[in-house]
PDB file of N, CA and C in Angstrom:
ATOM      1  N   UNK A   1      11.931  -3.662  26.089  1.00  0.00           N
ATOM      2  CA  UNK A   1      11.632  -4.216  24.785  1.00  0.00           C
ATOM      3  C   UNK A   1      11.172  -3.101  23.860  1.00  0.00           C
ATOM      4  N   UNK A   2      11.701  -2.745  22.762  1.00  0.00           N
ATOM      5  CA  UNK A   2      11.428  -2.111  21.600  1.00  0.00           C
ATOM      6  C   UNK A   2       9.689  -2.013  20.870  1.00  0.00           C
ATOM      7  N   UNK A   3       9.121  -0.669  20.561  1.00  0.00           N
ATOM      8  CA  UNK A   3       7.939  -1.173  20.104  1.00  0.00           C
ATOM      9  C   UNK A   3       8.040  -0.769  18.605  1.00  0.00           C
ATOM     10  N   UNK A   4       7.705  -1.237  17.762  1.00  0.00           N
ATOM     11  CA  UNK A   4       7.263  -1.038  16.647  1.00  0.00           C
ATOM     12  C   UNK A   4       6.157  -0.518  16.066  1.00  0.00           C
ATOM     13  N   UNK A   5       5.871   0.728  15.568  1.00  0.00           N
ATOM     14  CA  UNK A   5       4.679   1.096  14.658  1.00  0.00           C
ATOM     15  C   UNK A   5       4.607   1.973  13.909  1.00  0.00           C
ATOM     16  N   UNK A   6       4.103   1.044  12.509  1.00  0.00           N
ATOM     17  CA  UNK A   6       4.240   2.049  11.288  1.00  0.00           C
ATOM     18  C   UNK A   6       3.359   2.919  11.154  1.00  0.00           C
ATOM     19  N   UNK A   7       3.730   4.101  10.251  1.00  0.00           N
ATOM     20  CA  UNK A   7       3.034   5.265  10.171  1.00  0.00           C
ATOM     21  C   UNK A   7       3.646   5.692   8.424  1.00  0.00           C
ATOM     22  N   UNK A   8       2.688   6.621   8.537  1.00  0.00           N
ATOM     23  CA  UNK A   8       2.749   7.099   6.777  1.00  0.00           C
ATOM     24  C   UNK A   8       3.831   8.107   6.981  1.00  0.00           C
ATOM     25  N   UNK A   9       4.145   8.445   5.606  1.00  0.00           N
ATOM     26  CA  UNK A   9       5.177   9.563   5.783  1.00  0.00           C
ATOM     27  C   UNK A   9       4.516  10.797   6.438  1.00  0.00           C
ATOM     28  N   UNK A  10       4.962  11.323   6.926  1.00  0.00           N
ATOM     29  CA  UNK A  10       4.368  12.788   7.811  1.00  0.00           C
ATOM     30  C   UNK A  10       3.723  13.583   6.603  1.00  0.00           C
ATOM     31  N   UNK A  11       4.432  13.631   5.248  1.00  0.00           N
ATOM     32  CA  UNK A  11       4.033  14.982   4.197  1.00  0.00           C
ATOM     33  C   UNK A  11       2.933  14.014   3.112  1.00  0.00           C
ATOM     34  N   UNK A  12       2.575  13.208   3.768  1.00  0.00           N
ATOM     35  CA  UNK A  12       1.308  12.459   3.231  1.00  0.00           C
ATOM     36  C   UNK A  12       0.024  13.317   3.546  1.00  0.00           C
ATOM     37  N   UNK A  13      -0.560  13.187   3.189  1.00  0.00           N
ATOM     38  CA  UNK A  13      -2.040  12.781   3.319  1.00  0.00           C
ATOM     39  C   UNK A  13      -2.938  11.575   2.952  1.00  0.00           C
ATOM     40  N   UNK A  14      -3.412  10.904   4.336  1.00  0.00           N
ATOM     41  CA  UNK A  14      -3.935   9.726   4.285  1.00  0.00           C
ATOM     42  C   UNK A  14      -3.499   8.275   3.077  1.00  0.00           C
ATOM     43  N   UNK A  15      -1.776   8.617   2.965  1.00  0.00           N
ATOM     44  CA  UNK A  15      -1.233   7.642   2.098  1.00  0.00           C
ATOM     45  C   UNK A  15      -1.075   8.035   0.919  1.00  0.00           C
ATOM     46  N   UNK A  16      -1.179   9.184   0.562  1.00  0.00           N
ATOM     47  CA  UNK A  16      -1.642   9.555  -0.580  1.00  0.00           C
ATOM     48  C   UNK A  16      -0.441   9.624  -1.283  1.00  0.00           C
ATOM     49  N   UNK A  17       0.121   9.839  -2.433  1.00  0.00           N
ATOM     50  CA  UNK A  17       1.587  10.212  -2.950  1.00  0.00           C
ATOM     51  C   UNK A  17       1.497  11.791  -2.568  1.00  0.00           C
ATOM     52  N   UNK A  18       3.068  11.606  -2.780  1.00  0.00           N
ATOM     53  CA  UNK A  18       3.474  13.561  -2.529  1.00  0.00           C
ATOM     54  C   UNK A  18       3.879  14.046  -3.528  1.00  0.00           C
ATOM     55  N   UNK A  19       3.166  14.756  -4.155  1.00  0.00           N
ATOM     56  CA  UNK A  19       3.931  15.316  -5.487  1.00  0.00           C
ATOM     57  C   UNK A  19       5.065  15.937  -5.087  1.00  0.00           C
ATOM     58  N   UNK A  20       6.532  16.035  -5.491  1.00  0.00           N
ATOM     59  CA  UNK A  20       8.251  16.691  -5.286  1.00  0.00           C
ATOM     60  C   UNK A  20       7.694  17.963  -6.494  1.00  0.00           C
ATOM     61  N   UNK A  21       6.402  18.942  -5.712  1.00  0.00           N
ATOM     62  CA  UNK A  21       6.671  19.889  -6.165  1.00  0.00           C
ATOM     63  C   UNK A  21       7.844  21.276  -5.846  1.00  0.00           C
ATOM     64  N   UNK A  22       9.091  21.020  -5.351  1.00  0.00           N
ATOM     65  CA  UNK A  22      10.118  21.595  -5.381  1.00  0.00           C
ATOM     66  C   UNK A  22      11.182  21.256  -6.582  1.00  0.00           C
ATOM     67  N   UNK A  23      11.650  22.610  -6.725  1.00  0.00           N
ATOM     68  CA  UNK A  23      12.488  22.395  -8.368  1.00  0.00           C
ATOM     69  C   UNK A  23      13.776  22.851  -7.952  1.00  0.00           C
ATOM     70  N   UNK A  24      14.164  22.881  -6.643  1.00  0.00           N
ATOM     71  CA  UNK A  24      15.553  23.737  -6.055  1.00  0.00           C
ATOM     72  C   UNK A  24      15.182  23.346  -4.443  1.00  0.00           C
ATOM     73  N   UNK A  25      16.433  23.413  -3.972  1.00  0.00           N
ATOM     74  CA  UNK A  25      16.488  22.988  -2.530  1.00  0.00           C
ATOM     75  C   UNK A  25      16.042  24.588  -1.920  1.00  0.00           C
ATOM     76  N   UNK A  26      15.368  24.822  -0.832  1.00  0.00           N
ATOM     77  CA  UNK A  26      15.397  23.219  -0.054  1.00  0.00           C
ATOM     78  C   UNK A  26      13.858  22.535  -0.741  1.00  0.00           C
ATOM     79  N   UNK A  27      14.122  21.119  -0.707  1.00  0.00           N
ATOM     80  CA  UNK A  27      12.955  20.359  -1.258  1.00  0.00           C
ATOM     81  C   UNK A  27      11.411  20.438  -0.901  1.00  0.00           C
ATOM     82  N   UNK A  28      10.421  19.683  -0.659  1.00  0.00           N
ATOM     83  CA  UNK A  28       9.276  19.348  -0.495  1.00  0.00           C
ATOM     84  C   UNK A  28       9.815  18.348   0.510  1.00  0.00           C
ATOM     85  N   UNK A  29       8.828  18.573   1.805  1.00  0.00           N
ATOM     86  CA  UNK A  29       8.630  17.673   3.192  1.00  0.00           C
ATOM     87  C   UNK A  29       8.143  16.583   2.765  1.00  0.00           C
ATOM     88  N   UNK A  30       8.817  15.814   3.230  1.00  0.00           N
ATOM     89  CA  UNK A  30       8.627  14.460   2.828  1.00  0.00           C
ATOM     90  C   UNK A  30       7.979  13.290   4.065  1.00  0.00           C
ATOM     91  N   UNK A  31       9.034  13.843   5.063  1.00  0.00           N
ATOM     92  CA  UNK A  31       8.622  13.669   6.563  1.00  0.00           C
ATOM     93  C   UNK A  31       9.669  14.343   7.577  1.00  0.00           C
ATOM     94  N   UNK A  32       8.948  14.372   8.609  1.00  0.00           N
ATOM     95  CA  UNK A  32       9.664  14.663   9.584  1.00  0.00           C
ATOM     96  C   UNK A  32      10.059  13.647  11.342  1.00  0.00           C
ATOM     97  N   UNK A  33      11.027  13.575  10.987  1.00  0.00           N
ATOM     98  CA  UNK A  33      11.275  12.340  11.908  1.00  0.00           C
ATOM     99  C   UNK A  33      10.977  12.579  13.396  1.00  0.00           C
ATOM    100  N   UNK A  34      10.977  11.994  14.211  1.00  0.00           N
ATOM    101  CA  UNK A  34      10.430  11.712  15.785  1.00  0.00           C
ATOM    102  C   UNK A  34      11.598  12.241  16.630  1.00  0.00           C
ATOM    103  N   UNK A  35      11.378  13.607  17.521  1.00  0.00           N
ATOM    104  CA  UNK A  35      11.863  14.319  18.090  1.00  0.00           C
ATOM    105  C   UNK A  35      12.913  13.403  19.378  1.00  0.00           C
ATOM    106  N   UNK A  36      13.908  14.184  19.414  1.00  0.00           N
ATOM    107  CA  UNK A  36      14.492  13.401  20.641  1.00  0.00           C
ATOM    108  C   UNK A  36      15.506  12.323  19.897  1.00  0.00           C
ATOM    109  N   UNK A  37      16.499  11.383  20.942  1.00  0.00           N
ATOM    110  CA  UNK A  37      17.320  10.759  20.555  1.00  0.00           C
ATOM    111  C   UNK A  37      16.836   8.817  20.935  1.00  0.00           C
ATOM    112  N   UNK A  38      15.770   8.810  21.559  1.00  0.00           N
ATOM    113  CA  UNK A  38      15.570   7.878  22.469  1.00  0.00           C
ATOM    114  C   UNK A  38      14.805   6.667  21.383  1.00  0.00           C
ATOM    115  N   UNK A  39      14.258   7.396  20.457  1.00  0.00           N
ATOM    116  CA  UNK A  39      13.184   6.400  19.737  1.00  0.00           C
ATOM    117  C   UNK A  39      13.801   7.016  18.108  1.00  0.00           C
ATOM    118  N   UNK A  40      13.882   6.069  17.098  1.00  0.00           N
ATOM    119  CA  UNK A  40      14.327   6.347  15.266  1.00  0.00           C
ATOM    120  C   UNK A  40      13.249   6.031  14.762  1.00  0.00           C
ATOM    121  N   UNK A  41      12.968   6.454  13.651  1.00  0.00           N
ATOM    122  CA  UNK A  41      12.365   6.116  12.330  1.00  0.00           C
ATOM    123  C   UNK A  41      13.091   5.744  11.320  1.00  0.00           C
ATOM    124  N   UNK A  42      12.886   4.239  11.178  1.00  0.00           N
ATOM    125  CA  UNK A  42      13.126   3.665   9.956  1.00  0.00           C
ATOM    126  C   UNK A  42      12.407   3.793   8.543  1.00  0.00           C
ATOM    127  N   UNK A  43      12.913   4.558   7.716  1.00  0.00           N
ATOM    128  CA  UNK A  43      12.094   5.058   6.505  1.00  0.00           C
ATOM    129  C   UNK A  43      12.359   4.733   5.160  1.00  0.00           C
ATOM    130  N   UNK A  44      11.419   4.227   4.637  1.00  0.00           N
ATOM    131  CA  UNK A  44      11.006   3.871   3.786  1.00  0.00           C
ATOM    132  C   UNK A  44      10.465   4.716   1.862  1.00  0.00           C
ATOM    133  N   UNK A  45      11.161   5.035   1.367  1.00  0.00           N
ATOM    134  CA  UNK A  45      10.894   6.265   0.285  1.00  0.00           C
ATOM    135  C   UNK A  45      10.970   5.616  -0.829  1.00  0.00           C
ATOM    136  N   UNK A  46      10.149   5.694  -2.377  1.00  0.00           N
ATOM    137  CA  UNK A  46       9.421   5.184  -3.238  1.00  0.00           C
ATOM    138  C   UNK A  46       9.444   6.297  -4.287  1.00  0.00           C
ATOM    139  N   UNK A  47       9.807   6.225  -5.399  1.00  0.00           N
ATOM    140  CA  UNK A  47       9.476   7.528  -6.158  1.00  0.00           C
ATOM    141  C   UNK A  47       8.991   6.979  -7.764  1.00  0.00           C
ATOM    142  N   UNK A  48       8.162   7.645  -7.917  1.00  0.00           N
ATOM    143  CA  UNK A  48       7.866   7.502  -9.558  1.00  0.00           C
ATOM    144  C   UNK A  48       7.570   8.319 -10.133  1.00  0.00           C
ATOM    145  N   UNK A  49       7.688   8.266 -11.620  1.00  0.00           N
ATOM    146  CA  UNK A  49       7.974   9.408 -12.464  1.00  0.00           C
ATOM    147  C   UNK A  49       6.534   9.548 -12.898  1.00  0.00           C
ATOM    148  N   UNK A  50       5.559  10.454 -13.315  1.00  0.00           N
ATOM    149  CA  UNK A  50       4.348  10.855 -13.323  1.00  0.00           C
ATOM    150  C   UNK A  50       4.017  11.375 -14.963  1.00  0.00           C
ATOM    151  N   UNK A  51       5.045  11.614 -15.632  1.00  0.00           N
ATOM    152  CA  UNK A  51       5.381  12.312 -16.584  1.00  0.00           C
ATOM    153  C   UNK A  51       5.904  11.349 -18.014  1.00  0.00           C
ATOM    154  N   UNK A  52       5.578  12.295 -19.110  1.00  0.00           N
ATOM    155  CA  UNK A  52       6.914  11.647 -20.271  1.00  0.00           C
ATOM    156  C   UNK A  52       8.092  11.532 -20.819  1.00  0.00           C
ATOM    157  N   UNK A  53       8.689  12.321 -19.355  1.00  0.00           N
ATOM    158  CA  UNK A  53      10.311  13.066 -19.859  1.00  0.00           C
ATOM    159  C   UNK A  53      10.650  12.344 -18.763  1.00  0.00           C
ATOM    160  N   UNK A  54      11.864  11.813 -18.647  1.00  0.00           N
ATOM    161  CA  UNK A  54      12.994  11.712 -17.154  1.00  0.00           C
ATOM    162  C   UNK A  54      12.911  12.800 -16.839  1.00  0.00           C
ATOM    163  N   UNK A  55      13.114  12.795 -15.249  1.00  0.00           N
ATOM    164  CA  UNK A  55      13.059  13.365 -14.273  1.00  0.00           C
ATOM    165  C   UNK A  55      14.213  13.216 -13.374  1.00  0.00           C
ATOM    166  N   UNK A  56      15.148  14.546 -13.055  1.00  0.00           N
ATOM    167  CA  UNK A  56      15.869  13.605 -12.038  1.00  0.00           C
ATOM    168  C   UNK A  56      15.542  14.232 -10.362  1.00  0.00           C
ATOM    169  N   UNK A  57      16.180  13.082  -9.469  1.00  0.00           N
ATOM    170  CA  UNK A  57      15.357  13.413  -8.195  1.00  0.00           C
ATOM    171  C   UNK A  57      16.589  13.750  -7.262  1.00  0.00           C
ATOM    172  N   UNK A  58      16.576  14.664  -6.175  1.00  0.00           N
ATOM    173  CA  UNK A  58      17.355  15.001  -5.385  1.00  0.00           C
ATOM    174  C   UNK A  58      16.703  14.660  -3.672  1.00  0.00           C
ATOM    175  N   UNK A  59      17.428  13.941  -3.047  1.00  0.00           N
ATOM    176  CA  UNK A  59      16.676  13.748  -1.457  1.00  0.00           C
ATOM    177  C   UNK A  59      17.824  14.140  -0.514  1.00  0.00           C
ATOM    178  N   UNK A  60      17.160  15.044   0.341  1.00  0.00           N
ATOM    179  CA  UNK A  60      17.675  15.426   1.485  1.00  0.00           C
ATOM    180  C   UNK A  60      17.199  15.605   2.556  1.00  0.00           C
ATOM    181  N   UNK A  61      18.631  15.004   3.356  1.00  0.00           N
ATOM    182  CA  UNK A  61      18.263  13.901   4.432  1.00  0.00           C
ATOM    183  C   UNK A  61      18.628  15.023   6.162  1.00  0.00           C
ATOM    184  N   UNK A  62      17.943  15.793   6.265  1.00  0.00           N
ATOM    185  CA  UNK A  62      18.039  16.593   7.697  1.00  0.00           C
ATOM    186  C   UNK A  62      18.611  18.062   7.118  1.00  0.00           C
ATOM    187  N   UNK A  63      18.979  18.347   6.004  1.00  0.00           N
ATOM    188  CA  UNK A  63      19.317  19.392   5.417  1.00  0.00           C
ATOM    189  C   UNK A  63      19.261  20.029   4.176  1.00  0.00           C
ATOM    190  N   UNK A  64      20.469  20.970   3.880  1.00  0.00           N
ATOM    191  CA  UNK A  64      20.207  21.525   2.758  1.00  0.00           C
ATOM    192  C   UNK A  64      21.869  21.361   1.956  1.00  0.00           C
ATOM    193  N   UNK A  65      22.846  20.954   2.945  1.00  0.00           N
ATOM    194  CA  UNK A  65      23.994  21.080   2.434  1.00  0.00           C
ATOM    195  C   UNK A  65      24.671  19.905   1.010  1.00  0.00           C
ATOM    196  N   UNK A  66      25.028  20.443   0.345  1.00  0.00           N
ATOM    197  CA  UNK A  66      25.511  19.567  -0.801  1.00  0.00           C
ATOM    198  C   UNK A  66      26.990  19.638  -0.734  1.00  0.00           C
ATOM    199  N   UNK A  67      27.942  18.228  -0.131  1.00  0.00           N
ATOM    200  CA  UNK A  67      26.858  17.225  -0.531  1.00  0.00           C
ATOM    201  C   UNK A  67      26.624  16.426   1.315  1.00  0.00           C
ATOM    202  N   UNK A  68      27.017  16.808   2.117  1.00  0.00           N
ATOM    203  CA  UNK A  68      26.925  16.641   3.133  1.00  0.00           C
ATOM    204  C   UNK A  68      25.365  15.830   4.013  1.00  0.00           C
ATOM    205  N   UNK A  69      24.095  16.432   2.950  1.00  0.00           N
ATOM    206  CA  UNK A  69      22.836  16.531   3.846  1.00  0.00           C
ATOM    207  C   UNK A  69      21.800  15.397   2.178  1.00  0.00           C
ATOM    208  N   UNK A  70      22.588  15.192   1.221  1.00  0.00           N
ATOM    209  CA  UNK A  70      22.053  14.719  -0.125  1.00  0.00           C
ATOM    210  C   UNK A  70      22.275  13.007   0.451  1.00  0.00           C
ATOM    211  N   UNK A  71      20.954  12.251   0.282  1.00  0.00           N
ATOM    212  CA  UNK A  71      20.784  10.957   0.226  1.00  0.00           C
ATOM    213  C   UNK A  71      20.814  10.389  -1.112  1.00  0.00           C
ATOM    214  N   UNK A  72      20.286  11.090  -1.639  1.00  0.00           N
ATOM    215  CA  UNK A  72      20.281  11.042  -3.357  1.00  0.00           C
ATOM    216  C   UNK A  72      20.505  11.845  -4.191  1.00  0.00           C
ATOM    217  N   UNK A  73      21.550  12.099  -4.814  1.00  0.00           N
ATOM    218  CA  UNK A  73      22.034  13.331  -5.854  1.00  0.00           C
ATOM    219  C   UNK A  73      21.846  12.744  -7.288  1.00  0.00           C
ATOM    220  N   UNK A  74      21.364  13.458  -8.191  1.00  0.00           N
ATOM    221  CA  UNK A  74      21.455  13.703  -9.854  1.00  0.00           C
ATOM    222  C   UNK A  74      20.994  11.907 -10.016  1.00  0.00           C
ATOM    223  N   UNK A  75      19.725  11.482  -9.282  1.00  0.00           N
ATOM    224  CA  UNK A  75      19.060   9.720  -9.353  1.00  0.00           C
ATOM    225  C   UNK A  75      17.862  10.206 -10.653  1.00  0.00           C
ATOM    226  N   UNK A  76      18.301   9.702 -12.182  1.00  0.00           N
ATOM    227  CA  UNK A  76      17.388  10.090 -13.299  1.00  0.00           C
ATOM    228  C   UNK A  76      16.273   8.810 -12.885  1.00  0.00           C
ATOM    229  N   UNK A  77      15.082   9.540 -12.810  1.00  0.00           N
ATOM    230  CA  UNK A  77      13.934   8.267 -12.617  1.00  0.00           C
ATOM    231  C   UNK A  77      13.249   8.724 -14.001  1.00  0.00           C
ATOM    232  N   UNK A  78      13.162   6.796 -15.046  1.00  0.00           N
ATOM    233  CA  UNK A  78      12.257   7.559 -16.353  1.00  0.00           C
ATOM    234  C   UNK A  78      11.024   8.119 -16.462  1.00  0.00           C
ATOM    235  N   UNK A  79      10.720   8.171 -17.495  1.00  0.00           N
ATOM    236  CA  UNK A  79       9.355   8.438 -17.867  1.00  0.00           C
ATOM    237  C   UNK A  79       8.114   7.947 -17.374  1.00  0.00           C
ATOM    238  N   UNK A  80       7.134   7.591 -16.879  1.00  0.00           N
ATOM    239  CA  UNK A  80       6.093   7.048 -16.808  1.00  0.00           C
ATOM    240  C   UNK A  80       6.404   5.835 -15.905  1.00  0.00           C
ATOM    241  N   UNK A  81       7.437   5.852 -15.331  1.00  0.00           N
ATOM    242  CA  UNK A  81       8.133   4.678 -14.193  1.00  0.00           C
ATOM    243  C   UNK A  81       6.711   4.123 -12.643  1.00  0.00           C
ATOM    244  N   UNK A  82       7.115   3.248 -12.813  1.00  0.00           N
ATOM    245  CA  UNK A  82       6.555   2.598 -11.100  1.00  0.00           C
ATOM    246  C   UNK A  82       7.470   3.191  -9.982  1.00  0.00           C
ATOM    247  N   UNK A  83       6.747   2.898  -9.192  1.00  0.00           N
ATOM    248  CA  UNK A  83       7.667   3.220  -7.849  1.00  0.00           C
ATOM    249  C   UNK A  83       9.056   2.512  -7.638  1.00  0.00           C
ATOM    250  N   UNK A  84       9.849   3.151  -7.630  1.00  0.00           N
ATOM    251  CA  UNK A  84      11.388   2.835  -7.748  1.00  0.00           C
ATOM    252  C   UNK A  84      11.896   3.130  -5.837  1.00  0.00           C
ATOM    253  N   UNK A  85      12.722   2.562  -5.049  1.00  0.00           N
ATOM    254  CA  UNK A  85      12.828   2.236  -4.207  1.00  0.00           C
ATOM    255  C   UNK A  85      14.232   3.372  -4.139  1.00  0.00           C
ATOM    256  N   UNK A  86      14.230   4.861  -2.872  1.00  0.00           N
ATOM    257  CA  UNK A  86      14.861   5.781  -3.041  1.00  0.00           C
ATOM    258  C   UNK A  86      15.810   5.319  -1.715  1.00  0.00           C
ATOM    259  N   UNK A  87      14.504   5.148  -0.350  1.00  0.00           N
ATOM    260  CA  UNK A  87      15.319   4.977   0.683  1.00  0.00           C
ATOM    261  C   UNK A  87      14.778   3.421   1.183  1.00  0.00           C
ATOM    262  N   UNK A  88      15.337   3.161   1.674  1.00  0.00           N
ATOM    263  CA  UNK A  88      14.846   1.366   2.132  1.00  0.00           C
ATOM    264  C   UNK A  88      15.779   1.038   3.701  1.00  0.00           C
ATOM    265  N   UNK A  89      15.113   1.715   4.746  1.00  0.00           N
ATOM    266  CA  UNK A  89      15.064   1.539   6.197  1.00  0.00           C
ATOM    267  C   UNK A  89      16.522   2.351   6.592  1.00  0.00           C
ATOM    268  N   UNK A  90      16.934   3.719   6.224  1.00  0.00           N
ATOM    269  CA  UNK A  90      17.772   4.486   6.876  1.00  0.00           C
ATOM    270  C   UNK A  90      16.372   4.964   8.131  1.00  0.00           C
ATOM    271  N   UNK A  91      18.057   5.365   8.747  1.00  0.00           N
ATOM    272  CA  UNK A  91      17.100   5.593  10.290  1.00  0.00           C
ATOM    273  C   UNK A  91      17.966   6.869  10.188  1.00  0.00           C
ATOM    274  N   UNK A  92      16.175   7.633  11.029  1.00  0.00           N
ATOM    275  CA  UNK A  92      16.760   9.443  11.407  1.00  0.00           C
ATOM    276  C   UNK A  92      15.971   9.271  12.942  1.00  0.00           C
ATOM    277  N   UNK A  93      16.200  10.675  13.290  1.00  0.00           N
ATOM    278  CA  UNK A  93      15.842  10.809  14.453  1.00  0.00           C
ATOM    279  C   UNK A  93      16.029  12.185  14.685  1.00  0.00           C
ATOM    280  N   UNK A  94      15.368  12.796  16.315  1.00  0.00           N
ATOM    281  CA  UNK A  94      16.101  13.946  16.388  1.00  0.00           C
ATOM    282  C   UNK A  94      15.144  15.561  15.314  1.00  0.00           C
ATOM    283  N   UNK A  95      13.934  14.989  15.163  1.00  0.00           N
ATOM    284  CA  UNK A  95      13.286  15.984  14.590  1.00  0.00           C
ATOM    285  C   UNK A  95      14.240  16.227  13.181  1.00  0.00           C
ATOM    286  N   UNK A  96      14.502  15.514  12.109  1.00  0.00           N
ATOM    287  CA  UNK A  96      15.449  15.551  11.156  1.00  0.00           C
ATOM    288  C   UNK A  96      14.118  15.738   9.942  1.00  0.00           C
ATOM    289  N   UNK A  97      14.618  16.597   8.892  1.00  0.00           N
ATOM    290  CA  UNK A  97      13.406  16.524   8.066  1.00  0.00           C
ATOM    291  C   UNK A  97      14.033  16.030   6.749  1.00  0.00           C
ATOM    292  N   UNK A  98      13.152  15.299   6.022  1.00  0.00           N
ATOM    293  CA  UNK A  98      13.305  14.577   4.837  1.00  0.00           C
ATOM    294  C   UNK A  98      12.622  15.080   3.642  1.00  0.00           C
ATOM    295  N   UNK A  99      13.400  15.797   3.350  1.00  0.00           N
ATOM    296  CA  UNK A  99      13.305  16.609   1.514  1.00  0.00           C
ATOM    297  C   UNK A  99      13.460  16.009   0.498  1.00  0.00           C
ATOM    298  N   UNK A 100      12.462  16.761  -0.579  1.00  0.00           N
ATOM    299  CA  UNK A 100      12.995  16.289  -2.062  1.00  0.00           C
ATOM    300  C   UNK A 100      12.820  17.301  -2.843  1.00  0.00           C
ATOM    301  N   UNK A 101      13.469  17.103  -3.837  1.00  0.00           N
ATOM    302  CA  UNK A 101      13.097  17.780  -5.150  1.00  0.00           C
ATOM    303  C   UNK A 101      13.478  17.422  -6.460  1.00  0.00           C
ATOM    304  N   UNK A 102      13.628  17.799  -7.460  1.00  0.00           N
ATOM    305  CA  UNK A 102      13.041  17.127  -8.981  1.00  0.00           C
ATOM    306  C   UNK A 102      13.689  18.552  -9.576  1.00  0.00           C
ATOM    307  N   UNK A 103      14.218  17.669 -11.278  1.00  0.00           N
ATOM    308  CA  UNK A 103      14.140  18.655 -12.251  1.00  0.00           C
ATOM    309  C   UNK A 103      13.291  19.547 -12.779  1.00  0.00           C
ATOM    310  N   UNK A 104      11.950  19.120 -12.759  1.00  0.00           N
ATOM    311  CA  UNK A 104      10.750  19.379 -13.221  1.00  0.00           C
ATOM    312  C   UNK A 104       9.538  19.037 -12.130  1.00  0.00           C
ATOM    313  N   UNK A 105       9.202  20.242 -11.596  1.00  0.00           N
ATOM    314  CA  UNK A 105       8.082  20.371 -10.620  1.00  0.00           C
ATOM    315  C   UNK A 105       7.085  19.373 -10.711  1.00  0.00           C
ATOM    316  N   UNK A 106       6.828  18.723 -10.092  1.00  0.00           N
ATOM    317  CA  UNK A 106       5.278  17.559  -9.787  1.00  0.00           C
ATOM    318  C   UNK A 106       5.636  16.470 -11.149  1.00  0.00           C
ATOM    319  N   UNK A 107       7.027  16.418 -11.306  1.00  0.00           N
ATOM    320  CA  UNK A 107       7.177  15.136 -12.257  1.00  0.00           C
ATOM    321  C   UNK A 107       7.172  13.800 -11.496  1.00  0.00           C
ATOM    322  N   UNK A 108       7.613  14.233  -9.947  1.00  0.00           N
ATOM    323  CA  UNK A 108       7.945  12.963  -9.281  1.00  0.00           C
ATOM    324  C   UNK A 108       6.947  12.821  -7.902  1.00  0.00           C
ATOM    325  N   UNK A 109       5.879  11.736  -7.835  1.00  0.00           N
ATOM    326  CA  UNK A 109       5.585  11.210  -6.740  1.00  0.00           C
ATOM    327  C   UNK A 109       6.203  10.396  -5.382  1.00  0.00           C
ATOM    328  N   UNK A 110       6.057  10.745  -4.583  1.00  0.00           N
ATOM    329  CA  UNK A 110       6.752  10.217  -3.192  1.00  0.00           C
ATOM    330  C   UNK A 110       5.739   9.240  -2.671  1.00  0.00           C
ATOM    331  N   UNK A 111       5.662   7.919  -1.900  1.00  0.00           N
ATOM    332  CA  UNK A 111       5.183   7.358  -1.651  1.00  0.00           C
ATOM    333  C   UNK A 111       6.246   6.522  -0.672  1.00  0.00           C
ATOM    334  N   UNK A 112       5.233   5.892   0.291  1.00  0.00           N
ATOM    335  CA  UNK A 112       6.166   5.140   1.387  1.00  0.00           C
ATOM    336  C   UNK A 112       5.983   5.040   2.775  1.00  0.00           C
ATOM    337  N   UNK A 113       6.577   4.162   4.027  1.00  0.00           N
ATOM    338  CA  UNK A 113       6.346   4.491   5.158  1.00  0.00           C
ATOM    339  C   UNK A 113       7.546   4.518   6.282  1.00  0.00           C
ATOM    340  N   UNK A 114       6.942   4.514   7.305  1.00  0.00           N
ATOM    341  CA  UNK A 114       8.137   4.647   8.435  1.00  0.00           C
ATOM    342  C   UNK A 114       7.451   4.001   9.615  1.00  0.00           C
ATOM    343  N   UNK A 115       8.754   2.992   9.747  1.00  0.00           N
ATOM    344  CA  UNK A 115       9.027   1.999  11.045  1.00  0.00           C
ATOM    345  C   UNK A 115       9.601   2.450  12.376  1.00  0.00           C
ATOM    346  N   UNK A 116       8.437   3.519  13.634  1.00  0.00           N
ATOM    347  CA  UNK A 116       8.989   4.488  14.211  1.00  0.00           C
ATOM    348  C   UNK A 116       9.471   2.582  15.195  1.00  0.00           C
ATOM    349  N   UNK A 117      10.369   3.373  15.875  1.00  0.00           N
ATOM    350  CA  UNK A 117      10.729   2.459  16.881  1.00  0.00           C
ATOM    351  C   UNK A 117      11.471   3.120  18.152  1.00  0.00           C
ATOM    352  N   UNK A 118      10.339   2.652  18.912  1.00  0.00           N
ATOM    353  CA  UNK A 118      10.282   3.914  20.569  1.00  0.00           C
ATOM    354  C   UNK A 118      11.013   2.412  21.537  1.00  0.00           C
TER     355      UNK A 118
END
């Protein structure tokens, strides 16, 4: 039987948002998924704009390759936005790391969690 338990994104602190202070790949750690092939993380990613200008956001998903390793390419999030919904339960695994980055350094907050399942 499958267990379930959530956890914050790895590039959290205590829940905290992640500022996408990266302005060029490779991005800002976002998380890093659960080593091995046996158990996934279902993940969960949230972004809002912090700022008064659009922002646009780039996520990458175990890499750096474009467009091969891009979950989200050229996604304009506006101005002063709520949390807008980036990833909603892709599953990684395999020690895979989850990047971001932004037009404009610390315009965009990361927020969110992950449904490890061992």
């Amino acid at each position: 039987m499958a267990t379930f338990s959530r956890l914050l994104l790895s590039g959290s602190t205590s829940g905290k948002p992640i500022p996408v202070a990266a302005n060029a790949t490779p991005g800002t750690v976002l998380h890093l998924a659960v080593a091995g092939s046996s158990a996934f993380d279902e993940v969960y990613v949230f972004a809002s704009n912090v700022t008064a200008s659009a922002a646009t956001l780039y996520v990458q998903w175990g890499g750096t390759t474009d467009p091969g390793d891009m979950l989200v390419k050229n996604y304009s999030i506006g101005a002063n936005s709520g949390p807008v919904p980036v990833a909603v339960g892709q599953v990684v695994n395999g020690a895979v790391t989850v990047m971001a980055f932004c037009t404009a350094a610390s315009a965009i907050n990361v927020t969110g969690w992950v449904n490890r399942i061992s």
